[in-house]
Protein backbone atom coordinates (compact mmCIF):
# COMPACT_ATOMS: atom_id res chain seq x y z
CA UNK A 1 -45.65 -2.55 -41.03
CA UNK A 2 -44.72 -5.42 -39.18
CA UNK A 3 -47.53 -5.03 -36.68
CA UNK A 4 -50.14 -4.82 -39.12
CA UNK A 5 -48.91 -8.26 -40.93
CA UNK A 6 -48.96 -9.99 -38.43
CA UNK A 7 -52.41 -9.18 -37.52
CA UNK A 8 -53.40 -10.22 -40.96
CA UNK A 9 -51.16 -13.34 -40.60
CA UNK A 10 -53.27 -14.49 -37.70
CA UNK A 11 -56.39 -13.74 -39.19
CA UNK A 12 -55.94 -15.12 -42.25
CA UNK A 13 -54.97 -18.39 -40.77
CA UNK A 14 -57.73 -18.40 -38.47
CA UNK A 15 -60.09 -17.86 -41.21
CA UNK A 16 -58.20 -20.91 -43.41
CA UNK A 17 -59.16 -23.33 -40.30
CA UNK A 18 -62.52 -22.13 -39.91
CA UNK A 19 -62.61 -22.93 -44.11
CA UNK A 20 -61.37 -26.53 -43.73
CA UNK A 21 -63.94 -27.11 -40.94
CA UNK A 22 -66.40 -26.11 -43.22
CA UNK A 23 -65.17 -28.12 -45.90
CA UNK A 24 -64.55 -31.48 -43.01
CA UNK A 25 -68.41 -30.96 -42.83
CA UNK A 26 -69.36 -31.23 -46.32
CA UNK A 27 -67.19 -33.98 -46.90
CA UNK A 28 -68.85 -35.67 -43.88
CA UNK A 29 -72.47 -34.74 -45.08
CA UNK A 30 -71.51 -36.23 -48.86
CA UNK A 31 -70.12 -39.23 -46.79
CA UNK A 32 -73.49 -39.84 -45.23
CA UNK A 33 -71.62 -39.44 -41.92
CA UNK A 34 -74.15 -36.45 -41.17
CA UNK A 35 -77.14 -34.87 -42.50
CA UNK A 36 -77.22 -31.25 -43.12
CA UNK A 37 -79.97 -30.86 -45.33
CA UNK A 38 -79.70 -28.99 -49.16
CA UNK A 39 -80.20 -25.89 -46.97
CA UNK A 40 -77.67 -26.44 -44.95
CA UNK A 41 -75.38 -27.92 -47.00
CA UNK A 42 -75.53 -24.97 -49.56
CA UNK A 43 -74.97 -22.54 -47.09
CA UNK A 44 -71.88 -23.92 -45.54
CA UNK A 45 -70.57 -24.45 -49.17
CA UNK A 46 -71.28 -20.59 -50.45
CA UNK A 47 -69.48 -19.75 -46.80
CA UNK A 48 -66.27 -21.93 -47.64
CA UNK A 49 -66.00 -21.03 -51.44
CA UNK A 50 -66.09 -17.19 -51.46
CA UNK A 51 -63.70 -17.54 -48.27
CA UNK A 52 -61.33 -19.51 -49.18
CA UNK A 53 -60.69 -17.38 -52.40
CA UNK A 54 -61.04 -14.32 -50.64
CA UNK A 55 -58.32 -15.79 -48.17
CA UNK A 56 -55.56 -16.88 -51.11
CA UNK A 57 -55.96 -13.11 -52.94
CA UNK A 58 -56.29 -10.95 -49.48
CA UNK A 59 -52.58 -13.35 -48.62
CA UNK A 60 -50.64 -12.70 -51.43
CA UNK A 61 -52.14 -9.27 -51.45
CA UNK A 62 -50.59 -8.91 -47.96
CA UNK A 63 -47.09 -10.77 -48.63
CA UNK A 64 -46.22 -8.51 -52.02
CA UNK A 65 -47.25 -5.49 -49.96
CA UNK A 66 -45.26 -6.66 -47.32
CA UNK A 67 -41.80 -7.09 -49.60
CA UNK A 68 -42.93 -4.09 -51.73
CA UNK A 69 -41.10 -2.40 -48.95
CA UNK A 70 -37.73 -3.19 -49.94
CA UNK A 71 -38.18 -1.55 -53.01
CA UNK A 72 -40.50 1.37 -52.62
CA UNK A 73 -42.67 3.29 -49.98
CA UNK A 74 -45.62 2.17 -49.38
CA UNK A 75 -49.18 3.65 -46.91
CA UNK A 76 -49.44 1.60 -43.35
CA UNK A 77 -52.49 3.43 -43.35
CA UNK A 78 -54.11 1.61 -46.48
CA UNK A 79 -53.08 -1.69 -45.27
CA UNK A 80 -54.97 -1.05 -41.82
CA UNK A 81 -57.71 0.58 -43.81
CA UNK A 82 -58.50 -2.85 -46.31
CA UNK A 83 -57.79 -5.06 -43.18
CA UNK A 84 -60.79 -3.08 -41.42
CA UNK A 85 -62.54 -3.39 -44.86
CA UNK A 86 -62.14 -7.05 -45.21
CA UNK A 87 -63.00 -7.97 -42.22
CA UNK A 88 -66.31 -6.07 -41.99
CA UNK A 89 -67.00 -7.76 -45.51
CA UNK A 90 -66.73 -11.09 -44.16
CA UNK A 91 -68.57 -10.73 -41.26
CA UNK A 92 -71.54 -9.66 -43.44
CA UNK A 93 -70.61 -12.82 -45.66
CA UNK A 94 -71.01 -15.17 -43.24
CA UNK A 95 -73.82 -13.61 -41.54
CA UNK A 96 -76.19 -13.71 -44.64
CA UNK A 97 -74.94 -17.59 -45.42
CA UNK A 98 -75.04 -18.97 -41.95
CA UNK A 99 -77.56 -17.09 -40.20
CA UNK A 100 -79.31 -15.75 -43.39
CA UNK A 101 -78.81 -19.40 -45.18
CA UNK A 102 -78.58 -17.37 -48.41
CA UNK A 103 -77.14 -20.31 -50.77
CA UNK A 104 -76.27 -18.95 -54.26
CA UNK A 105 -73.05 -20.60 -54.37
CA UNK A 106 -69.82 -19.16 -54.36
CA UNK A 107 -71.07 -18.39 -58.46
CA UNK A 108 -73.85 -16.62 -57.20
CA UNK A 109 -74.84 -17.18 -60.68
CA UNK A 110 -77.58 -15.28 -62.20
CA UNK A 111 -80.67 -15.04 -61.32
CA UNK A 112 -80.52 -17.50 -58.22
CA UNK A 113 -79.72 -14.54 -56.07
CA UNK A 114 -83.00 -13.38 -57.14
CA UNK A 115 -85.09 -16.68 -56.32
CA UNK A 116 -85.18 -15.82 -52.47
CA UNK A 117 -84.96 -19.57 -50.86
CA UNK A 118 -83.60 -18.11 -48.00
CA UNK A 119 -84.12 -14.73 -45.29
CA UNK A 120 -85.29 -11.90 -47.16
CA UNK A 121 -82.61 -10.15 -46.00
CA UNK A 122 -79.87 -12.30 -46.47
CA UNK A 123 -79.57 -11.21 -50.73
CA UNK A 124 -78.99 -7.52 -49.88
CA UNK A 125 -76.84 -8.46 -47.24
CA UNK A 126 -75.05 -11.03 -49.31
CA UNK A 127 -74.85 -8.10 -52.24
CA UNK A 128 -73.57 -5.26 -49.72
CA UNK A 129 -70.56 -8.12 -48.39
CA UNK A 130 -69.46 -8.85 -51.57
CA UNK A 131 -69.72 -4.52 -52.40
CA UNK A 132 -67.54 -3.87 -49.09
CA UNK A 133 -64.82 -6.37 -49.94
CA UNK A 134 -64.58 -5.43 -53.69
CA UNK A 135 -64.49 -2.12 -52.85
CA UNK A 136 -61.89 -2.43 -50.28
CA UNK A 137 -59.78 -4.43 -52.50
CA UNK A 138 -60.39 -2.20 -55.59
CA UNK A 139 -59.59 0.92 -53.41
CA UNK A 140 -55.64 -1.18 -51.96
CA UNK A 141 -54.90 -2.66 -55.26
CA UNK A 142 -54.69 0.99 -56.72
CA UNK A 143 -53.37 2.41 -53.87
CA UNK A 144 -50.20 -0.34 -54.53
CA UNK A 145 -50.09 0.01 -57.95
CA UNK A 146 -49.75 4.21 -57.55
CA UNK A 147 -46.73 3.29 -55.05
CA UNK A 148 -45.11 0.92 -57.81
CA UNK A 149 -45.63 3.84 -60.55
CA UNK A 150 -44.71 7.18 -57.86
CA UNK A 151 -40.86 5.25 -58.83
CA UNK A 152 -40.99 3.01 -61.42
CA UNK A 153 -42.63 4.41 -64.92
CA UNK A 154 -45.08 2.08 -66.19
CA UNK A 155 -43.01 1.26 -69.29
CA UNK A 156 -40.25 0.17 -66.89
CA UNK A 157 -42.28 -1.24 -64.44
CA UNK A 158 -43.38 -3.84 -66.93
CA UNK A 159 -39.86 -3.98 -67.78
CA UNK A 160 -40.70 -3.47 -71.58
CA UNK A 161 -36.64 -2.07 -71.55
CA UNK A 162 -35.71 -5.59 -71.29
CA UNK A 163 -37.52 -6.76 -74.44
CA UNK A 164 -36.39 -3.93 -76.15
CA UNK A 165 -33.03 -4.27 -75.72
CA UNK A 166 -30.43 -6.60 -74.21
CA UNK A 167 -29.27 -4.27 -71.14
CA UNK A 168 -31.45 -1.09 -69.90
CA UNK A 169 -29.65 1.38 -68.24
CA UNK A 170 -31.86 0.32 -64.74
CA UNK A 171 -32.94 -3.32 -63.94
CA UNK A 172 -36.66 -3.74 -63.41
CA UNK A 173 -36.31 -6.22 -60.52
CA UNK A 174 -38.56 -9.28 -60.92
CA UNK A 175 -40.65 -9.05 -57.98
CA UNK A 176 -41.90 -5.42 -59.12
CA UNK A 177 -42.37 -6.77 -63.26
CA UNK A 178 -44.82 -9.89 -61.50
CA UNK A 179 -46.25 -7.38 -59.52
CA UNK A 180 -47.24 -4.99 -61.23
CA UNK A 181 -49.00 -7.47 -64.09
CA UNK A 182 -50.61 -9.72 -61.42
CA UNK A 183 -51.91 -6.57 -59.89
CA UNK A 184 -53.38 -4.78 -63.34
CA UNK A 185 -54.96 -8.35 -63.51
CA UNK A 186 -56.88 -8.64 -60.20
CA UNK A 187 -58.09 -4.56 -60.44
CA UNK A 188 -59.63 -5.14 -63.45
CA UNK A 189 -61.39 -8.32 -62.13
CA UNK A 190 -62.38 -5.73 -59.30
CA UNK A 191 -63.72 -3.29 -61.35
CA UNK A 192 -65.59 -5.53 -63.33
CA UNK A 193 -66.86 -7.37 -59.75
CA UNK A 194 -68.07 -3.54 -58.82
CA UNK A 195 -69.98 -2.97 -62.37
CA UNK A 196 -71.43 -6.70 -61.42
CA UNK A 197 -72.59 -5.86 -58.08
CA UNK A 198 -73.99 -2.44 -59.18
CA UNK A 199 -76.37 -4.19 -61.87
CA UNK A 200 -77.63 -6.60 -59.12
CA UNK A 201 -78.50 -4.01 -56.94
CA UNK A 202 -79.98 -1.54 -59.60
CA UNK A 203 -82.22 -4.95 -60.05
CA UNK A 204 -82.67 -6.09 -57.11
CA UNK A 205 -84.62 -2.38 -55.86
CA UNK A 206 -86.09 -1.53 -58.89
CA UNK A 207 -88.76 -4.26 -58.20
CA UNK A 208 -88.89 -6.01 -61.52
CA UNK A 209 -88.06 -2.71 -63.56
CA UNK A 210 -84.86 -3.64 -64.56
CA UNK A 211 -83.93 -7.09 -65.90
CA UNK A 212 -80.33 -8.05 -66.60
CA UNK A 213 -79.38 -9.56 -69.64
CA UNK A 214 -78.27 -13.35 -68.35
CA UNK A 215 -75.40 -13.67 -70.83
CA UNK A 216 -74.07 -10.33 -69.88
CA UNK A 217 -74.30 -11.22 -66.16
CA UNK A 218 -72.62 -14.79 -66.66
CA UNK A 219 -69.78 -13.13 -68.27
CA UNK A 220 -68.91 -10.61 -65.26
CA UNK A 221 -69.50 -13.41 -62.42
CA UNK A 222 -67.27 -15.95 -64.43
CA UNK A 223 -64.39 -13.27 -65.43
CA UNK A 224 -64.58 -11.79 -61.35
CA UNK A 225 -64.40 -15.25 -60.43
CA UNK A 226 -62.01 -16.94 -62.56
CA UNK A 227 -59.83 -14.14 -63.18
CA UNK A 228 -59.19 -13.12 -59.08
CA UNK A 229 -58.51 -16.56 -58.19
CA UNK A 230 -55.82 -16.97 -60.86
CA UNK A 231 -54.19 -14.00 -59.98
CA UNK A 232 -53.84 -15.09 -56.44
CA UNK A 233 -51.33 -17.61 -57.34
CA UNK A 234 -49.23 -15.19 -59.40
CA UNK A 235 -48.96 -12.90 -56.43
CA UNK A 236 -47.46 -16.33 -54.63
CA UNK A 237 -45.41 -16.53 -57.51
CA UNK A 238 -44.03 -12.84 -57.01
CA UNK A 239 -43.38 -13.48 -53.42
CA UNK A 240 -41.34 -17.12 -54.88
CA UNK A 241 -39.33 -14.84 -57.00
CA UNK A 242 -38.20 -12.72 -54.46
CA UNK A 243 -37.82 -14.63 -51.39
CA UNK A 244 -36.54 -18.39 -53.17
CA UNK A 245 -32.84 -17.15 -53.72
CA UNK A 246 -32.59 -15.99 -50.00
CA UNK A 247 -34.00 -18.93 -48.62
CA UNK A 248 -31.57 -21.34 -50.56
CA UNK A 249 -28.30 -19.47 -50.62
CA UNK A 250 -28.81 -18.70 -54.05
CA UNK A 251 -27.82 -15.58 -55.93
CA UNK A 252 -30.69 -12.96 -57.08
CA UNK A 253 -33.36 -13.85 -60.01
CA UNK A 254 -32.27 -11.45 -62.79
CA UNK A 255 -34.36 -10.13 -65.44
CA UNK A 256 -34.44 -11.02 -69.05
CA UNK A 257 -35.94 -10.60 -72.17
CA UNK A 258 -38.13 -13.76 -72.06
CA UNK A 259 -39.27 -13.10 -68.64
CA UNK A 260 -40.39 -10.06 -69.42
CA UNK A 261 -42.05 -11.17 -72.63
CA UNK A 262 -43.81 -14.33 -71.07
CA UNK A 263 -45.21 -11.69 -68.03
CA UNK A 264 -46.45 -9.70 -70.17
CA UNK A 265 -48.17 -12.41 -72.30
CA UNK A 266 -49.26 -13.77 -69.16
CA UNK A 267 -51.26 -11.00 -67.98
CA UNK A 268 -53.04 -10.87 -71.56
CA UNK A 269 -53.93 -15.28 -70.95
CA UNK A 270 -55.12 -14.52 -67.65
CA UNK A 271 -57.55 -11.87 -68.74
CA UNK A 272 -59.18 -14.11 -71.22
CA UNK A 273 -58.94 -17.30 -69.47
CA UNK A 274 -62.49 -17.40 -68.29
CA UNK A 275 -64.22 -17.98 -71.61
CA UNK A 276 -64.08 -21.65 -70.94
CA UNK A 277 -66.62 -21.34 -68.60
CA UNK A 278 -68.92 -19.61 -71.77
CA UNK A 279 -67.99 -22.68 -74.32
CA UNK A 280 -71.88 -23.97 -73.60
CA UNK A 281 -73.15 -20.22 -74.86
CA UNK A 282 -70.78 -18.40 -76.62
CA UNK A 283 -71.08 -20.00 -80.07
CA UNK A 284 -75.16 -19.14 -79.91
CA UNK A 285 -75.77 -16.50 -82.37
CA UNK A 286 -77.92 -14.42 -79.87
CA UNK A 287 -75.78 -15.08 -77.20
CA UNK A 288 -72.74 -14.30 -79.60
CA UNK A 289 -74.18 -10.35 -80.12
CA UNK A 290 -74.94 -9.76 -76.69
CA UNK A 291 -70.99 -11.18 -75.41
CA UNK A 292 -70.36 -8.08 -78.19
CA UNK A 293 -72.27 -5.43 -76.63
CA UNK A 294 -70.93 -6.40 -73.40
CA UNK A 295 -67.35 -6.11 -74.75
CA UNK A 296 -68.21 -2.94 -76.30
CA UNK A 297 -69.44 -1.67 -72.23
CA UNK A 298 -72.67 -0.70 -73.55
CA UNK A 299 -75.49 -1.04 -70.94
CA UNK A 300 -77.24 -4.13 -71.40
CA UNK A 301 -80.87 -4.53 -69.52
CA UNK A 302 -82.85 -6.13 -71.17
CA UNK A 303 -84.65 -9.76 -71.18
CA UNK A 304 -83.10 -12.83 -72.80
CA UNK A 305 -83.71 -16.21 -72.61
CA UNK A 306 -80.25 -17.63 -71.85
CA UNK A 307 -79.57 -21.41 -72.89
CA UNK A 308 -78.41 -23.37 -70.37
């Protein structure tokens, strides 16, 4: 275990300096220090967005499965399996942005992925990246959840006990209560980034067969988006819980009632955070039945003018 972390240690903070270069040169382009181009510029922006979040979840991803270990027993093997994963997922990343010059954004909002100003190849590529790491990250987030719930039940490990009443037979230590809510969080964002993924592919080879509805596809890119980079700083906060007493001398966070309550809320306010990136299309009355159907999970692929 403690081979394998530090191996993603020293990636990861390889792959944070390689980010801030990235960002150094956009700052220096929007300085007029250097000229990139819109190309350019675009490229190296997609490349340090999508990394940089990818970087924050895959490191608190690492950290709680790192101190899940004084709790519970968790598989080496699946860490060394999504470290393999991730890395092959950013390799194709950064090959379809910087060599490819695909330059969607780290939105990769619909359609632009389909308004090839780039390689031809660099949109599939860009698409099977993104399918490897959410994938990979689908397949480790349920592999830690099924450790949390092989010992703790789910009503405990949500510590719904301590809401109930005052003092439950067994503690649900706050480490696994944050846990185990941050992590429900990011695998539905990750199942909802596969469903995403699937539809742009289905449209992407069906060679103008299949059109995605754009309100439908706004809604999956923003709530992937929004939702996994949120979560990464409650898996920080997880790691705060457990390690902050240790660190200043301090006795062991208990749990409570209103801890439990407000983690629970939270997981509910993350989940429905994104729709303020929807307030410019939400209130349209077309716009309005199609956010239904999508809620609903029926298929949705059809055209729609979307109003921007």
């Amino acid at each position: 275990m403690k081979r394998i972390t530090a191996l993603w240690i020293i990636t990861l903070l390889v792959l944070f300096v390689v980010t801030i270069v990235f960002g150094i040169i956009l700052r220096l382009n929007q300085g007029n220090h250097i000229d990139l181009g819109p190309r350019e510029f675009y490229s190296i922006m997609t490349s340090h967005g999508m990394t940089m979040i990818g970087i924050w979840t895959v490191a608190g991803l690492v950290a709680v499965r790192y101190l899940m270990n004084r709790y519970i027993r968790v598989s080496v093997a699946l860490n060394w399996w999504a470290f393999g994963g991730t890395v092959l997922g950013v390799v194709l990343l950064w090959a379809s942005t910087l060599i490819g010059k695909f330059h969607g954004g780290w939105t990769f909002l619909y359609p632009l992925p389909f308004y090839v100003a780039w390689e031809k190849w660099a949109t599939p590529m860009f698409l099977i990246s993104m399918s490897v790491l959410t994938v990979t990250w689908t397949i480790w987030s349920v592999g830690l959840l099924r450790s949390i719930l092989k010992n703790y039940s789910l009503f405990r490990a949500l510590a719904w006990p301590h809401i109930s009443r005052k003092e439950p037979k067994e503690e649900t230590p706050p480490f696994i209560l944050i846990s185990t809510v941050t992590l429900i969080g990011i695998l539905v964002a990750l199942i909802t980034a596969v469903i995403l993924f699937t539809l742009l592919f289905m449209e992407f080879f069906s060679d103008g067969a299949i059109q995605s509805d754009p309100l439908l596809m706004k809604n999956l890119t923003y709530f992937f988006g929004h939702t996994i980079a949120n979560e990464a700083l409650y898996l920080g906060l997880a790691v705060l819980y457990e390690l902050m007493p240790e660190l200043s001398g301090q006795p062991r966070f208990k749990n409570s009632w209103y801890i439990a309550l407000g983690w629970n809320l939270t997981m509910i306010f993350i989940l429905t955070a994104f729709f303020h990136h929807m307030y410019m299309t939400l209130f349209s009355r077309k716009n309005f039945k199609s956010l239904v159907r999508w809620l609903l999970i029926l298929p949705v692929c059809q055209r729609q003018q979307l109003l921007y």
